[in-house]
PDB file of N, CA and C in Angstrom:
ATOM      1  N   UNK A   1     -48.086 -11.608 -11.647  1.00  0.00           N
ATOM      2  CA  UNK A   1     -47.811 -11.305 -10.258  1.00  0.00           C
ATOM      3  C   UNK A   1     -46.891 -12.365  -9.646  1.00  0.00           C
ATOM      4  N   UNK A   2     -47.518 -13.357 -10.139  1.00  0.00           N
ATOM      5  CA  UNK A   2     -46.280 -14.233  -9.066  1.00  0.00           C
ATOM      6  C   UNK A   2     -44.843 -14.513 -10.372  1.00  0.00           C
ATOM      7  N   UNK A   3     -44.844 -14.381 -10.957  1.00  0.00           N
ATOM      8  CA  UNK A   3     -43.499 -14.137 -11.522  1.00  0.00           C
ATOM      9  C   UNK A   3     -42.487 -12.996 -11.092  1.00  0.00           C
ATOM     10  N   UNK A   4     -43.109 -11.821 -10.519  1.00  0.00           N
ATOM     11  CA  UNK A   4     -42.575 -10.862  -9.933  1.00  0.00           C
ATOM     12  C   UNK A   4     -41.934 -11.262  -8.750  1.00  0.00           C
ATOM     13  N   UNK A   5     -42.651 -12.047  -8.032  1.00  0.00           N
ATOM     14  CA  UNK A   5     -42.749 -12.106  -6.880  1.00  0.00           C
ATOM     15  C   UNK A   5     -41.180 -13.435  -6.771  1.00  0.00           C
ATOM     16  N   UNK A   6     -41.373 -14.151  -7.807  1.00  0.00           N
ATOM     17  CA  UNK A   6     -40.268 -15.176  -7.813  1.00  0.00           C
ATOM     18  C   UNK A   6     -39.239 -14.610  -7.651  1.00  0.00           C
ATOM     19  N   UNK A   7     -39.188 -13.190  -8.847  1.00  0.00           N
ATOM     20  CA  UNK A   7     -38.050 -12.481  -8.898  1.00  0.00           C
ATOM     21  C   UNK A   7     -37.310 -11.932  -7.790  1.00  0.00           C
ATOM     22  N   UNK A   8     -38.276 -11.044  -7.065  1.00  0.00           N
ATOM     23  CA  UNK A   8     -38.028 -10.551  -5.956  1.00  0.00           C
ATOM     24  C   UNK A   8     -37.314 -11.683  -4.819  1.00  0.00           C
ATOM     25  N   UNK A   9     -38.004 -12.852  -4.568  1.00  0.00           N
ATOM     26  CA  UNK A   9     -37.497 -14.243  -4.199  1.00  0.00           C
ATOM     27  C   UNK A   9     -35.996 -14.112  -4.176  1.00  0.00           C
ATOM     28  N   UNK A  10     -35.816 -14.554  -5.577  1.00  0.00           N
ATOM     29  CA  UNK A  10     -34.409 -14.842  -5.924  1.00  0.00           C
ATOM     30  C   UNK A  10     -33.079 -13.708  -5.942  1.00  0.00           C
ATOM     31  N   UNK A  11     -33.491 -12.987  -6.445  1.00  0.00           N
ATOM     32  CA  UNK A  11     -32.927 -11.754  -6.121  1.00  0.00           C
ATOM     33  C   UNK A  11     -32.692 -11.350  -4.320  1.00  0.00           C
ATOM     34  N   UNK A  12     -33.307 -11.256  -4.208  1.00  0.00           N
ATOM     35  CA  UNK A  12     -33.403 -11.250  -2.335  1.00  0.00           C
ATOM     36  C   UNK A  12     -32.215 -12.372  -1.784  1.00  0.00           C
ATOM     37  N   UNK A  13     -32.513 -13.766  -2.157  1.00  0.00           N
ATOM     38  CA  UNK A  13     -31.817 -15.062  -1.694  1.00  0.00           C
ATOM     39  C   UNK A  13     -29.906 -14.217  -2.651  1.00  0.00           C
ATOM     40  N   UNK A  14     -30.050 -14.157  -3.099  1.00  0.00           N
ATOM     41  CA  UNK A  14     -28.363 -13.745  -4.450  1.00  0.00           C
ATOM     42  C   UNK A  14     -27.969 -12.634  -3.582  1.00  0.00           C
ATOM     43  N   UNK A  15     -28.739 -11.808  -3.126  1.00  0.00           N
ATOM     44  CA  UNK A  15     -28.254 -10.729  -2.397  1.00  0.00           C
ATOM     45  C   UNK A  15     -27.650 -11.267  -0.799  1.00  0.00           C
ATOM     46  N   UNK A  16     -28.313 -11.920  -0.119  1.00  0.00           N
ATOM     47  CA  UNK A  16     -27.798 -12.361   1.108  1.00  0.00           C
ATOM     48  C   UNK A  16     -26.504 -13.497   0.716  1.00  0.00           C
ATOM     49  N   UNK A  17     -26.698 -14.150  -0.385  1.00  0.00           N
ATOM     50  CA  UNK A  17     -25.837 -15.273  -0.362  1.00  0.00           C
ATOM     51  C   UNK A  17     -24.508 -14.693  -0.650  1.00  0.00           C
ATOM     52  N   UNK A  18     -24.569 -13.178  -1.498  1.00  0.00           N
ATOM     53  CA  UNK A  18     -23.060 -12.865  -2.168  1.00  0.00           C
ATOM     54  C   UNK A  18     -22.744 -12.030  -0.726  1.00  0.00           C
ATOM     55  N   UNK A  19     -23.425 -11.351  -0.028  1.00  0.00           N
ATOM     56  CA  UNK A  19     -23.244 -10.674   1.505  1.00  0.00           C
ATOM     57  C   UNK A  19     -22.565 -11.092   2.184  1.00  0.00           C
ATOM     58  N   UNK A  20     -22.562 -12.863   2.196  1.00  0.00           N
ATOM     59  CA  UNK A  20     -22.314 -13.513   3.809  1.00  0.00           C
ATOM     60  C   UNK A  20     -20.858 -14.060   2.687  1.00  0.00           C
ATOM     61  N   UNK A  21     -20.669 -14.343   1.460  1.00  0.00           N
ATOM     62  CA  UNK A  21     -19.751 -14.816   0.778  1.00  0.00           C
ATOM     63  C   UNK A  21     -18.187 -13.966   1.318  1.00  0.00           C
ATOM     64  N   UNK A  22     -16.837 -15.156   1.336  1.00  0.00           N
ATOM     65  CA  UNK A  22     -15.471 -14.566   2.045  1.00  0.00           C
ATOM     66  C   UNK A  22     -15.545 -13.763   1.048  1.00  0.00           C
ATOM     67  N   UNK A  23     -14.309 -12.425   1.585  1.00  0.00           N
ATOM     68  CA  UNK A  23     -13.449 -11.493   0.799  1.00  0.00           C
ATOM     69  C   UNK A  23     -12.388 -12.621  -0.090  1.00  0.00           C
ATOM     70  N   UNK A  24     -12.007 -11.789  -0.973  1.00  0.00           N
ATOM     71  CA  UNK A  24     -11.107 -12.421  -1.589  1.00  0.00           C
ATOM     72  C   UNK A  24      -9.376 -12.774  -0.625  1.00  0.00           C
ATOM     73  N   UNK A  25      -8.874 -13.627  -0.903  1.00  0.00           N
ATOM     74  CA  UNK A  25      -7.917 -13.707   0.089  1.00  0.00           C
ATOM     75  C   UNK A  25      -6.281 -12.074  -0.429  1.00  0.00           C
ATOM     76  N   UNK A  26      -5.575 -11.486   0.826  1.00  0.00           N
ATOM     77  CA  UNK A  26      -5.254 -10.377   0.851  1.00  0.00           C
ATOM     78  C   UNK A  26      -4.152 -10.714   0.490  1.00  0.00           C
ATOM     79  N   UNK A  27      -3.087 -10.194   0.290  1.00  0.00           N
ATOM     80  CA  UNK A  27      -1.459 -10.748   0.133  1.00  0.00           C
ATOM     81  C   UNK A  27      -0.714 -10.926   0.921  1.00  0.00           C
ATOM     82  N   UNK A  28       0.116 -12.057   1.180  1.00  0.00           N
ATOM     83  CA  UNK A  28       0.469 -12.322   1.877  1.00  0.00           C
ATOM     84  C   UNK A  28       2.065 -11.756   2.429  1.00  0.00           C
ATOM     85  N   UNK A  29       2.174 -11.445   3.245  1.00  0.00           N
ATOM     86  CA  UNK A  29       3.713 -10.876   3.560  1.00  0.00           C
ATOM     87  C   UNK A  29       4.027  -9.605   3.274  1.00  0.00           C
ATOM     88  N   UNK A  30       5.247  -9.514   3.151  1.00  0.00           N
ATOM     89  CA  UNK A  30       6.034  -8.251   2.132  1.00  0.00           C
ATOM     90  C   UNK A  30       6.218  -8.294   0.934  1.00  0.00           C
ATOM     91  N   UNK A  31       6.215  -7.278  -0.424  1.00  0.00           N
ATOM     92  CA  UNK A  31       5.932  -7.382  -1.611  1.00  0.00           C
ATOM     93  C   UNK A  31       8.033  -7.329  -1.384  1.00  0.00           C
ATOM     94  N   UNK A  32       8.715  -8.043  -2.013  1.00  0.00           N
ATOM     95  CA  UNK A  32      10.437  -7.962  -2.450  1.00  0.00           C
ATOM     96  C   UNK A  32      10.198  -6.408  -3.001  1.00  0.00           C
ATOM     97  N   UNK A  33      11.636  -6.684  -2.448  1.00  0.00           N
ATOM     98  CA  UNK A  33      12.268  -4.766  -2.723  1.00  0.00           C
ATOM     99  C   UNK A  33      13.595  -5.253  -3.323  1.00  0.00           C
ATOM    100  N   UNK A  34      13.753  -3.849  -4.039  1.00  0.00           N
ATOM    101  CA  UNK A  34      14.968  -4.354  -4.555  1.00  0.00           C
ATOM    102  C   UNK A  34      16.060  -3.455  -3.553  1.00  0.00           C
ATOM    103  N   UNK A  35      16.685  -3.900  -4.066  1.00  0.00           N
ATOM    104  CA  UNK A  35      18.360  -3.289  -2.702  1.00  0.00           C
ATOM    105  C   UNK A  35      18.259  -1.791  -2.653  1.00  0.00           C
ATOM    106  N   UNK A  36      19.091  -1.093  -1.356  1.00  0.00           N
ATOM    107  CA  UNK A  36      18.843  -0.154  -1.238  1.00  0.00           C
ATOM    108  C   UNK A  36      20.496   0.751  -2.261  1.00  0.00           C
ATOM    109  N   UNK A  37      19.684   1.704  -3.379  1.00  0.00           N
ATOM    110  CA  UNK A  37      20.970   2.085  -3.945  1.00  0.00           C
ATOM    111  C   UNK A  37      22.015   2.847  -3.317  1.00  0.00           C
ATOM    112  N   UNK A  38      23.310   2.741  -3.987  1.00  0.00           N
ATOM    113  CA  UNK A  38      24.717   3.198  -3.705  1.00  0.00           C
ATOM    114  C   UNK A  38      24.329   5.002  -3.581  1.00  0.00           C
ATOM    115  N   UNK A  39      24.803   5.329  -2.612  1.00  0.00           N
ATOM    116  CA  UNK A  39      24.838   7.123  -2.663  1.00  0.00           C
ATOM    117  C   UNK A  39      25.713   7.936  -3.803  1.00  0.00           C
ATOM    118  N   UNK A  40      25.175   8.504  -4.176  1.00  0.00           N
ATOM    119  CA  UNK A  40      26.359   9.251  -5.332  1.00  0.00           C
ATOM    120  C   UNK A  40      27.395   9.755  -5.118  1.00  0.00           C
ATOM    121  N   UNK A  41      28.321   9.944  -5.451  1.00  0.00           N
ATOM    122  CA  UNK A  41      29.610  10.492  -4.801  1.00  0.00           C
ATOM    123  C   UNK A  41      29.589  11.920  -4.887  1.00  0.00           C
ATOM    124  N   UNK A  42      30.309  12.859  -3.748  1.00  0.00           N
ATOM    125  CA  UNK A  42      30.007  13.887  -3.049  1.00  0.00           C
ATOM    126  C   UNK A  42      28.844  13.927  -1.949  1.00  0.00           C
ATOM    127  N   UNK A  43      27.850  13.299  -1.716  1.00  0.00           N
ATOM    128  CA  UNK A  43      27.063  13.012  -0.999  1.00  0.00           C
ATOM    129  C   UNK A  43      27.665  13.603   0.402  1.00  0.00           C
ATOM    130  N   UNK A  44      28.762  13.543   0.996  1.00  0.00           N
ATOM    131  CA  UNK A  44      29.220  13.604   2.235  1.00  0.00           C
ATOM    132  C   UNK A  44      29.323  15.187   2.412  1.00  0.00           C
ATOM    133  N   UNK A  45      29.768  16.155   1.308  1.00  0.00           N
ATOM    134  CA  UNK A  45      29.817  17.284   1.424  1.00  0.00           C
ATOM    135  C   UNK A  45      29.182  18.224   1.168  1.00  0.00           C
ATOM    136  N   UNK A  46      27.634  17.505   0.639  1.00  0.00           N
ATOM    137  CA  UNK A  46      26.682  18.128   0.211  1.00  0.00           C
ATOM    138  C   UNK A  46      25.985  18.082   1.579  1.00  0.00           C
ATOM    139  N   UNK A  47      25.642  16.869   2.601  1.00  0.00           N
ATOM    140  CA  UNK A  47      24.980  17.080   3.663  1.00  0.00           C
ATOM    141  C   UNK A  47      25.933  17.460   4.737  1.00  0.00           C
ATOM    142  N   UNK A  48      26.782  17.888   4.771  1.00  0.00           N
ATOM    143  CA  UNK A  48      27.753  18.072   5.743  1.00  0.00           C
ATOM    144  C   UNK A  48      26.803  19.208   6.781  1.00  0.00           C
ATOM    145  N   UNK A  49      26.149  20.245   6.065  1.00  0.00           N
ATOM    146  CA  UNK A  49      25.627  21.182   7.068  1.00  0.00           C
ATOM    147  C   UNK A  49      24.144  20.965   7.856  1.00  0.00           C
ATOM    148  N   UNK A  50      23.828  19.584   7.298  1.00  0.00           N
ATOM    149  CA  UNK A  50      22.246  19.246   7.817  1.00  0.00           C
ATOM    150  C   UNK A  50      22.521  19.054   8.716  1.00  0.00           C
ATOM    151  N   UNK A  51      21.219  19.842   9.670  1.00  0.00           N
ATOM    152  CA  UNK A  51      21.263  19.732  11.454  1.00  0.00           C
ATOM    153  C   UNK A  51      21.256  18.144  11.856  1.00  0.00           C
ATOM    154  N   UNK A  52      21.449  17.560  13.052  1.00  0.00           N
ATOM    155  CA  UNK A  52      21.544  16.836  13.600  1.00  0.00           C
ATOM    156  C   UNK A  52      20.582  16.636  15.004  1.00  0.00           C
ATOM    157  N   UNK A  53      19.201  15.641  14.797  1.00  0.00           N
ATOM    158  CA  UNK A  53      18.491  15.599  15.821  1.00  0.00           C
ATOM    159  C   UNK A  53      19.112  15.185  17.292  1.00  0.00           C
ATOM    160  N   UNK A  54      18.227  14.666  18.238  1.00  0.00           N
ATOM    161  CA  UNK A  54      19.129  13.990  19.281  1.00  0.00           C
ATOM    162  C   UNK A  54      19.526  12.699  19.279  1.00  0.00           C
ATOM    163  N   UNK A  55      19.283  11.948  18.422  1.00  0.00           N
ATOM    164  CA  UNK A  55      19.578  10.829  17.857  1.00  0.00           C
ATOM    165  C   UNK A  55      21.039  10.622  16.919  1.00  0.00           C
ATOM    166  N   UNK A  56      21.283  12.003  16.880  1.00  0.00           N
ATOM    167  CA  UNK A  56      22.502  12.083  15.540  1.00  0.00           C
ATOM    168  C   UNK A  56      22.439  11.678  14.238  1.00  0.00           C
ATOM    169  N   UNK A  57      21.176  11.622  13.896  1.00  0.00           N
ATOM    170  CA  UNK A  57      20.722  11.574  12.331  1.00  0.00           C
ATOM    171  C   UNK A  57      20.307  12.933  11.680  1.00  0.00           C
ATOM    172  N   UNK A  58      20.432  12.900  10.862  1.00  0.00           N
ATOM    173  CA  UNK A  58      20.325  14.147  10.065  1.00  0.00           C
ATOM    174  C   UNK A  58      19.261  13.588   8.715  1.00  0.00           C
ATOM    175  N   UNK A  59      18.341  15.276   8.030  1.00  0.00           N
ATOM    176  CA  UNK A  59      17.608  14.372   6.722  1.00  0.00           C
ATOM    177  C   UNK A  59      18.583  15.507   5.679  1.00  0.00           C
ATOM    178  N   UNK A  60      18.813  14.999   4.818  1.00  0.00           N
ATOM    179  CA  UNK A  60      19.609  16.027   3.505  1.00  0.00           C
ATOM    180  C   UNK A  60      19.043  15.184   2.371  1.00  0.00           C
ATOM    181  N   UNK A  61      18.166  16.120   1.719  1.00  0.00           N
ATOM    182  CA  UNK A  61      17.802  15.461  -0.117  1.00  0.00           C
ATOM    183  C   UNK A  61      19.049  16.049  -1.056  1.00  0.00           C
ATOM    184  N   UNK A  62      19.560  14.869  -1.659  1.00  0.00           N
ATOM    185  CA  UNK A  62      20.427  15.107  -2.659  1.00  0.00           C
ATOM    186  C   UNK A  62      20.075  14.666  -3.943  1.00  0.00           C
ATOM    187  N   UNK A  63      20.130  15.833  -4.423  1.00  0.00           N
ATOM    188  CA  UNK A  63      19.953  15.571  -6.247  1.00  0.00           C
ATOM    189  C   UNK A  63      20.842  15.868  -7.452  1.00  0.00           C
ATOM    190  N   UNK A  64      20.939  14.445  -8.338  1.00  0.00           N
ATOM    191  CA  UNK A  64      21.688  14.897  -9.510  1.00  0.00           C
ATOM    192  C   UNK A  64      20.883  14.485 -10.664  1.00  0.00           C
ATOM    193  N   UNK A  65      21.800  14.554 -11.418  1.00  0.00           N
ATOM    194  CA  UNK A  65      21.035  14.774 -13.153  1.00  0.00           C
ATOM    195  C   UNK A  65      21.147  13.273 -13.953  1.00  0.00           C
TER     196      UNK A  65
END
């Protein structure tokens, strides 16, 4: 019985102690990017017909092979 009871003890104490224990520390900043790539050529006449918000941006997905 009282060996149980130790257990329960200690176990109990490991449980509050890892509870109140910090998070691990988070990362810091921005992860580096690499540059933003070159547009493919024709690009200009492929979005030529995408609407234009009121901002004068337009979205056009262009894909090649």
């Amino acid at each position: 019985m009282t060996a149980w009871v130790s257990v329960v003890v200690v176990a109990g104490g490991a449980t509050l102690w890892l509870r109140d224990s910090p998070e691990p520390p988070g990362p810091y900043g921005r992860e580096a990017a690499s540059p933003t790539p070159s547009l493919p050529e024709g690009w200009e006449s492929a979005c030529a017909g995408a609407e234009r918000d009121g901002k004068g941006q337009a979205l056009c997905f262009f894909r090649t092979r």
